[in-house]
Protein backbone atom coordinates (compact mmCIF):
# COMPACT_ATOMS: atom_id res chain seq x y z
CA UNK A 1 -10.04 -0.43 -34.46
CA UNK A 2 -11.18 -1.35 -30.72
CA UNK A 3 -11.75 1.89 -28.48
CA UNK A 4 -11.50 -0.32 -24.79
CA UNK A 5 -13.76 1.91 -22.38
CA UNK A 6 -11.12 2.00 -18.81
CA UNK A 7 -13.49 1.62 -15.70
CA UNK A 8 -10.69 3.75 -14.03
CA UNK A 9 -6.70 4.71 -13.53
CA UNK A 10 -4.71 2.30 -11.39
CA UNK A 11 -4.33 3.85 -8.10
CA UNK A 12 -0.24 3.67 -8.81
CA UNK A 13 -0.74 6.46 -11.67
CA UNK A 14 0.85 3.50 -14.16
CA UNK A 15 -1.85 2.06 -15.86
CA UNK A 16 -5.42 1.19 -16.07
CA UNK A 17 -8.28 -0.79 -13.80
CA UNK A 18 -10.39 -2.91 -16.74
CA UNK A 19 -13.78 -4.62 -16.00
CA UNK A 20 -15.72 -7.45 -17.06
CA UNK A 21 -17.26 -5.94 -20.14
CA UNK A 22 -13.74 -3.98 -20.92
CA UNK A 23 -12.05 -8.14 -21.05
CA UNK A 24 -15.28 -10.06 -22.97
CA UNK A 25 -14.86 -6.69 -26.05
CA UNK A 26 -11.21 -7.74 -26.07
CA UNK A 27 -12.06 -11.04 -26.21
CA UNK A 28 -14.37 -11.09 -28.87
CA UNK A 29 -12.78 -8.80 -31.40
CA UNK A 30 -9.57 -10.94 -30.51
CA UNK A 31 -11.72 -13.87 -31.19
CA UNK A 32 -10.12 -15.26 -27.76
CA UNK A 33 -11.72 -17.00 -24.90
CA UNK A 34 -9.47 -15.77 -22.22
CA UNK A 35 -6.86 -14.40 -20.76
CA UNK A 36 -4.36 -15.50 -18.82
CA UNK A 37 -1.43 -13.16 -17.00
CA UNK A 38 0.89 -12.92 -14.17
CA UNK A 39 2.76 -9.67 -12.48
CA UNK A 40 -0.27 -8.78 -9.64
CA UNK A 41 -0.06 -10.19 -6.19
CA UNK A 42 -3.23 -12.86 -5.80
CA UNK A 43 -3.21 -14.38 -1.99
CA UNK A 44 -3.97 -18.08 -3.40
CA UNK A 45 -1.39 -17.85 -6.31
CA UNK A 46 -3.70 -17.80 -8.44
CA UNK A 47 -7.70 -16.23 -9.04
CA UNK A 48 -9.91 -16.63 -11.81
CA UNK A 49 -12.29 -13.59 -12.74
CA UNK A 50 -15.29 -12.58 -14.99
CA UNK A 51 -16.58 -16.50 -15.50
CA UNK A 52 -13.33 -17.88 -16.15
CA UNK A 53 -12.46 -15.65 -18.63
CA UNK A 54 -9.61 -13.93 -17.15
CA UNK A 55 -6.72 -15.76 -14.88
CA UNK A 56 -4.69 -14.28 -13.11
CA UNK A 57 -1.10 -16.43 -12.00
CA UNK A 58 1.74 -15.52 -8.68
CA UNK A 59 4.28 -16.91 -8.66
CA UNK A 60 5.95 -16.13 -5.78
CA UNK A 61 5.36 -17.07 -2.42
CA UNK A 62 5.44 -15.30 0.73
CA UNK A 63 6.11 -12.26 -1.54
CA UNK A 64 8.72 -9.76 -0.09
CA UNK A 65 8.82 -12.27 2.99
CA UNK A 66 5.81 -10.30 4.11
CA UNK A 67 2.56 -11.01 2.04
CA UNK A 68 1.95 -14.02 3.34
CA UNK A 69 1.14 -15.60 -0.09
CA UNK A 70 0.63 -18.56 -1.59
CA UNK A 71 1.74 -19.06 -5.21
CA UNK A 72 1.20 -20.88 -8.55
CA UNK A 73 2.19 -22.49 -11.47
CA UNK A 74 -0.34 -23.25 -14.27
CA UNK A 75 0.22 -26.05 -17.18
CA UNK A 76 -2.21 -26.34 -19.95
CA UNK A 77 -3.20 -28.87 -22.41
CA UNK A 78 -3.86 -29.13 -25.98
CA UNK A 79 -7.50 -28.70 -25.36
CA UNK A 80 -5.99 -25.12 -23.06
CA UNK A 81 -7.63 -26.96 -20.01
CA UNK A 82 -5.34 -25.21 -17.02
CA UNK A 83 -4.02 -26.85 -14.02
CA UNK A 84 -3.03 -25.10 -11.28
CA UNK A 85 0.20 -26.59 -8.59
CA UNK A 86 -0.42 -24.20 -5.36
CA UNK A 87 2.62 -23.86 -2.83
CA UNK A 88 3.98 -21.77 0.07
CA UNK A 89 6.99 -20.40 0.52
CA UNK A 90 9.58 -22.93 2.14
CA UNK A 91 9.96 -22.94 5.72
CA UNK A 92 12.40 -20.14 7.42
CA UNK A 93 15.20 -23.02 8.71
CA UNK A 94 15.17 -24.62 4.55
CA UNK A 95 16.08 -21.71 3.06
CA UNK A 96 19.80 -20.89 1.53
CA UNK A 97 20.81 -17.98 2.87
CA UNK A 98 22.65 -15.74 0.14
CA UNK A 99 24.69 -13.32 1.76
CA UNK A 100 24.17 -9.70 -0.63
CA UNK A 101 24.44 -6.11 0.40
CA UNK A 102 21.86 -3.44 -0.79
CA UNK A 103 20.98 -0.20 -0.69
CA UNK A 104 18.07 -0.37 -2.64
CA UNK A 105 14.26 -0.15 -0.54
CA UNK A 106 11.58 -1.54 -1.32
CA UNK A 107 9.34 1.07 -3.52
CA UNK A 108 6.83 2.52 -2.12
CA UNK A 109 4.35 2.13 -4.92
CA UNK A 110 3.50 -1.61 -3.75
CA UNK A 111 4.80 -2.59 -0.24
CA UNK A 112 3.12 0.17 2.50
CA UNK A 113 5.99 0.86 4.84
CA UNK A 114 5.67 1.67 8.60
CA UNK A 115 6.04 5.97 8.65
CA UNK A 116 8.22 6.71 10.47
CA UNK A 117 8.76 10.45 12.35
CA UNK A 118 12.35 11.86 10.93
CA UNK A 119 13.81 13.98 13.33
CA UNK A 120 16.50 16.89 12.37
């Protein structure tokens, strides 16, 4: 059994912050020689950690029409040699415009809103 040592809780109370020595234990008892995920916001679509032993992939651009992002999409080979296409999000005037009503917000566990004073 592998007992991972956390280097701390996520600061959204869901989950856990792992470090370089944390990833190269998985690794090797895995018998891996990296990792490669998606779901967290990286501003050039893409970022490669702890001597390219960990990638990280977004894609989404221009996430919530507020990052200001960039995003990826990754293809690999036989030989797992990764490739990375980097794009922005299309210009305001190309976009289709899709025409949905919502009463869902955005949750406050990722996006910082503006506080704002709520009179009664």
């Amino acid at each position: 059994m592998l007992t991972v040592l956390v280097d701390s809780l996520y600061h959204r109370g869901n989950g856990y912050l792992y470090g370089e020595t944390q990833v190269d234990r998985f690794l090797r008892f895995n018998h891996l020689r990296s990792i490669v995920r998606s779901h967290q916001l990286c501003m050039d679509g893409f970022q490669h950690l702890f001597k390219d032993t960990l990638t990280t992939i977004w894609s989404a651009p221009n996430y919530c029409y507020r990052c200001g992002n960039l995003a990826a999409v990754a293809s690999f080979s036989e030989d797992l040699t990764g490739t990375f296409i980097v794009y922005a999000a299309a210009p305001e005037y190309a976009r289709k415009r899709v025409s949905v009503e919502t009463t869902k917000e955005v949750p406050d566990y990722f996006l910082v809103r503006e506080q704002r004073a709520v009179s009664s």
